[in-house]
Protein backbone atom coordinates (compact mmCIF):
# COMPACT_ATOMS: atom_id res chain seq x y z
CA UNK A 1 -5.43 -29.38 13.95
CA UNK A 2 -1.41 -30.14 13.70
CA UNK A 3 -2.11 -28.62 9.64
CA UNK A 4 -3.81 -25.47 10.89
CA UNK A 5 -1.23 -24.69 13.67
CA UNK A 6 1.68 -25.17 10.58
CA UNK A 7 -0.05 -23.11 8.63
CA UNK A 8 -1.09 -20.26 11.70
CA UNK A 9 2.49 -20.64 12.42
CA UNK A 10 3.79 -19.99 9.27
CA UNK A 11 2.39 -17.19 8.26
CA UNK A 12 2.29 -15.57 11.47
CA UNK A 13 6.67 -16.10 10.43
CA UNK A 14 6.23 -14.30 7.20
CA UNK A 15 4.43 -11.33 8.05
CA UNK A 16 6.36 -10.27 10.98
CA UNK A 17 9.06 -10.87 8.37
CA UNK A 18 7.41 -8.84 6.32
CA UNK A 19 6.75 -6.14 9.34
CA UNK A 20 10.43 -5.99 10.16
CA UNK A 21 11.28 -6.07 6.33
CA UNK A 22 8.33 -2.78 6.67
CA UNK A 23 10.44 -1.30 9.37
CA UNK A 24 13.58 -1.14 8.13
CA UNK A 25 12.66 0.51 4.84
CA UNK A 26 10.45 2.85 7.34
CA UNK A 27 13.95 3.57 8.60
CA UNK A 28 15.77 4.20 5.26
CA UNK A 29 12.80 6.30 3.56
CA UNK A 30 12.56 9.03 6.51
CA UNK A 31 16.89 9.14 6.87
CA UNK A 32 16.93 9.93 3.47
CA UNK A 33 13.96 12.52 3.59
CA UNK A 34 15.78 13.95 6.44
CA UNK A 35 19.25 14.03 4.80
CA UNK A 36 17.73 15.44 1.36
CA UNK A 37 15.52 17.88 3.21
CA UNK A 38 18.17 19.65 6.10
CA UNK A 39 21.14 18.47 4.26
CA UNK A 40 20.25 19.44 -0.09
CA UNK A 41 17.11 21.75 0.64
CA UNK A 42 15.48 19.55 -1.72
CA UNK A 43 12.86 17.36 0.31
CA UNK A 44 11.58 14.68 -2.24
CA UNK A 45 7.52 15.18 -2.21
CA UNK A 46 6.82 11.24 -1.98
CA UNK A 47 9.10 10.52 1.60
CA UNK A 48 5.84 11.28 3.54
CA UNK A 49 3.39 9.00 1.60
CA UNK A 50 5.70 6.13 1.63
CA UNK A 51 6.39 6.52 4.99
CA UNK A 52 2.70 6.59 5.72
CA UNK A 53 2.05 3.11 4.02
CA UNK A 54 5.03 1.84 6.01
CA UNK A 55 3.75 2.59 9.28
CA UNK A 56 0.43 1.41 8.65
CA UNK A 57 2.06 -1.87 7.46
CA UNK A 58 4.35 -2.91 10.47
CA UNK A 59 1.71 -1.58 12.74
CA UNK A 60 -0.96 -4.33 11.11
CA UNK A 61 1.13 -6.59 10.39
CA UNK A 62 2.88 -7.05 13.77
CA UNK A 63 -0.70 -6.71 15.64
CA UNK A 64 -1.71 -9.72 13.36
CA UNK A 65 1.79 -11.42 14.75
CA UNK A 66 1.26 -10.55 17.54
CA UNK A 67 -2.28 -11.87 17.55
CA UNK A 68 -0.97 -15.03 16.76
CA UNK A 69 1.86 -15.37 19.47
CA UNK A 70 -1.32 -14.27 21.98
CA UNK A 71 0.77 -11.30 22.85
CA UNK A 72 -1.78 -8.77 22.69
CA UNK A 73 -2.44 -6.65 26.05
CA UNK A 74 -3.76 -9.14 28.37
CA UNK A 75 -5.40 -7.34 32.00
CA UNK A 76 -5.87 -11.09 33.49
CA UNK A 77 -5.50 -9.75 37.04
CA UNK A 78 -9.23 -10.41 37.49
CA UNK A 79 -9.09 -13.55 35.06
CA UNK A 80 -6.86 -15.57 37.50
CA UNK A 81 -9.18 -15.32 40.38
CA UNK A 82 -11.79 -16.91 38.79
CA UNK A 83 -12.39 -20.86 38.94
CA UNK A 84 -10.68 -22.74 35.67
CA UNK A 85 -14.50 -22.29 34.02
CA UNK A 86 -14.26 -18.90 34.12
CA UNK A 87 -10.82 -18.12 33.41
CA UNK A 88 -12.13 -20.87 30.06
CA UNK A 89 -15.39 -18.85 29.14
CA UNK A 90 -13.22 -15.34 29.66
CA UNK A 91 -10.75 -16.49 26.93
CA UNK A 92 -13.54 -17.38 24.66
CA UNK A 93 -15.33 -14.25 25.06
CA UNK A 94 -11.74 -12.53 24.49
CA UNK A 95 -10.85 -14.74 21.29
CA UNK A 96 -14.49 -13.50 19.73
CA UNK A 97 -14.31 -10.28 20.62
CA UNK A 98 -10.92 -10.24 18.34
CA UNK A 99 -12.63 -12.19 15.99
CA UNK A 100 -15.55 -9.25 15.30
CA UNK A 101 -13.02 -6.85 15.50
CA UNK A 102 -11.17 -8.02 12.89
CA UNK A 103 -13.92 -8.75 10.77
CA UNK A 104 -15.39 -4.91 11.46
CA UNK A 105 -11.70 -3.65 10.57
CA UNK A 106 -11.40 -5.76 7.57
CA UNK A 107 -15.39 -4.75 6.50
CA UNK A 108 -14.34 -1.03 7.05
CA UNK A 109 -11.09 -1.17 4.90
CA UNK A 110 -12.84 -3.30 2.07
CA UNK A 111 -15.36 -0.45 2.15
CA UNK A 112 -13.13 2.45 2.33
CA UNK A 113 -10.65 0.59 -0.56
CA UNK A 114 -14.09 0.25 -2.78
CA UNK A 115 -14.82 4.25 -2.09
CA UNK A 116 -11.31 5.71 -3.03
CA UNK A 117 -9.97 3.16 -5.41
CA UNK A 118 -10.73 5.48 -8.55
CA UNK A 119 -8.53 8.89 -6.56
CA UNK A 120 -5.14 8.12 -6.83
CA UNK A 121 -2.08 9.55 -4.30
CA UNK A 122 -0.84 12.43 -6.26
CA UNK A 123 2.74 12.28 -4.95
CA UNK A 124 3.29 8.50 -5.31
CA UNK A 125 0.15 7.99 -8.96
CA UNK A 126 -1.11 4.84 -7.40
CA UNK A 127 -4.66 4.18 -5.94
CA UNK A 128 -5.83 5.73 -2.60
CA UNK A 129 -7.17 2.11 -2.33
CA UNK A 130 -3.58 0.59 -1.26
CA UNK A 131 -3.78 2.31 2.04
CA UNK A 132 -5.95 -0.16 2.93
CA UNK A 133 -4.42 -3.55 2.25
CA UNK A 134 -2.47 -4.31 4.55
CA UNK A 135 -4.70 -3.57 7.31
CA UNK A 136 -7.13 -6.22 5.07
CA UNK A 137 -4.25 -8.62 5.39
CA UNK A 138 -4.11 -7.97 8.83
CA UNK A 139 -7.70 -8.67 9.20
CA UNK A 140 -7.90 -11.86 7.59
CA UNK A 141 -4.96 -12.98 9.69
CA UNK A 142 -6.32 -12.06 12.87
CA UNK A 143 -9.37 -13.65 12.17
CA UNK A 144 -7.53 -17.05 10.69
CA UNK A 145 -5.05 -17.11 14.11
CA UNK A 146 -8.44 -16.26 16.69
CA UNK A 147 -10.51 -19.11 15.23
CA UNK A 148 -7.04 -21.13 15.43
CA UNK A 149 -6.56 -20.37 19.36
CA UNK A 150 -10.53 -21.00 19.60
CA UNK A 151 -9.92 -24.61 18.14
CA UNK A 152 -7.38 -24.62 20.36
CA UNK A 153 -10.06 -23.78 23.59
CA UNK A 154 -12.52 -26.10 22.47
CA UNK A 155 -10.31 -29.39 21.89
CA UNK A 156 -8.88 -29.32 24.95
CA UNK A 157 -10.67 -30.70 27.54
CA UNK A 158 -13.27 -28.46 28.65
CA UNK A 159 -13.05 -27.48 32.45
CA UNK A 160 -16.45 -28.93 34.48
């Protein structure tokens, strides 16, 4: 268990790395499309695209993070009334409801990657395809850090 929390822990460290590394460039790409659009007139045709594939990165990438860190939106106001086997069975049914959907999300972009692969962004000339990898990423992630924190439930001891 110690190697899978490393490794959870880890990687949960390099892509919200890689998230705030995603947000800063989100930063410098629509600046300069501002400053080159109001400032030159001449709005470069590719600020929008890149953009795009920025946001869709830090927003996947941080929800896997933030997945890990079990920081997603919790309404436990009902959960804490509930005896300690209750409150146990409500985080299990939580931790596999993330589980399917990140396996639906990362079916869905595997399928969607496979359909659009061969049509190609005309303003950037690579693949349609790379809009979906890092939600795939994400995916993955979410399900490797849900089956983590379910490891987590079940080798603890189990409330009577």
């Amino acid at each position: 268990m110690n190697f899978i929390n490393s490794l959870s822990a880890h990687l949960s460290d390099w892509v919200l790395r890689l998230a705030s590394v995603c947000l800063a460039a989100l930063g410098l790409v629509v600046i300069y499309g501002v400053v080159m659009r109001y400032a030159f007139n001449d709005a470069p045709p590719y600020v929008e695209q890149v953009a795009l594939l920025l946001v869709i990165s830090v927003a996947m990438f941080g929800a896997a993070s933030g997945v890990h860190d079990a920081g997603h939106i919790g309404l436990d106001s009902a959960v804490k009334l509930l005896p300690a086997k209750g409150q146990f069975w409500c985080l299990v049914v939580v931790e596999i409801l993330t589980i399917t959907f990140a396996a639906v999300l990362l079916y869905g972009c595997e399928h969607m990657a496979a359909s659009t692969r061969h049509d190609t962004i005309p303003t950037l000339g690579i693949s349609e395809a790379w809009r979906y990898v890092p939600p795939m990423i994400a995916g993955v992630l979410i399900i490797l850090f849900s089956v983590k924190h379910m490891l987590a439930l079940f080798t603890k001891k189990t409330p009577a």
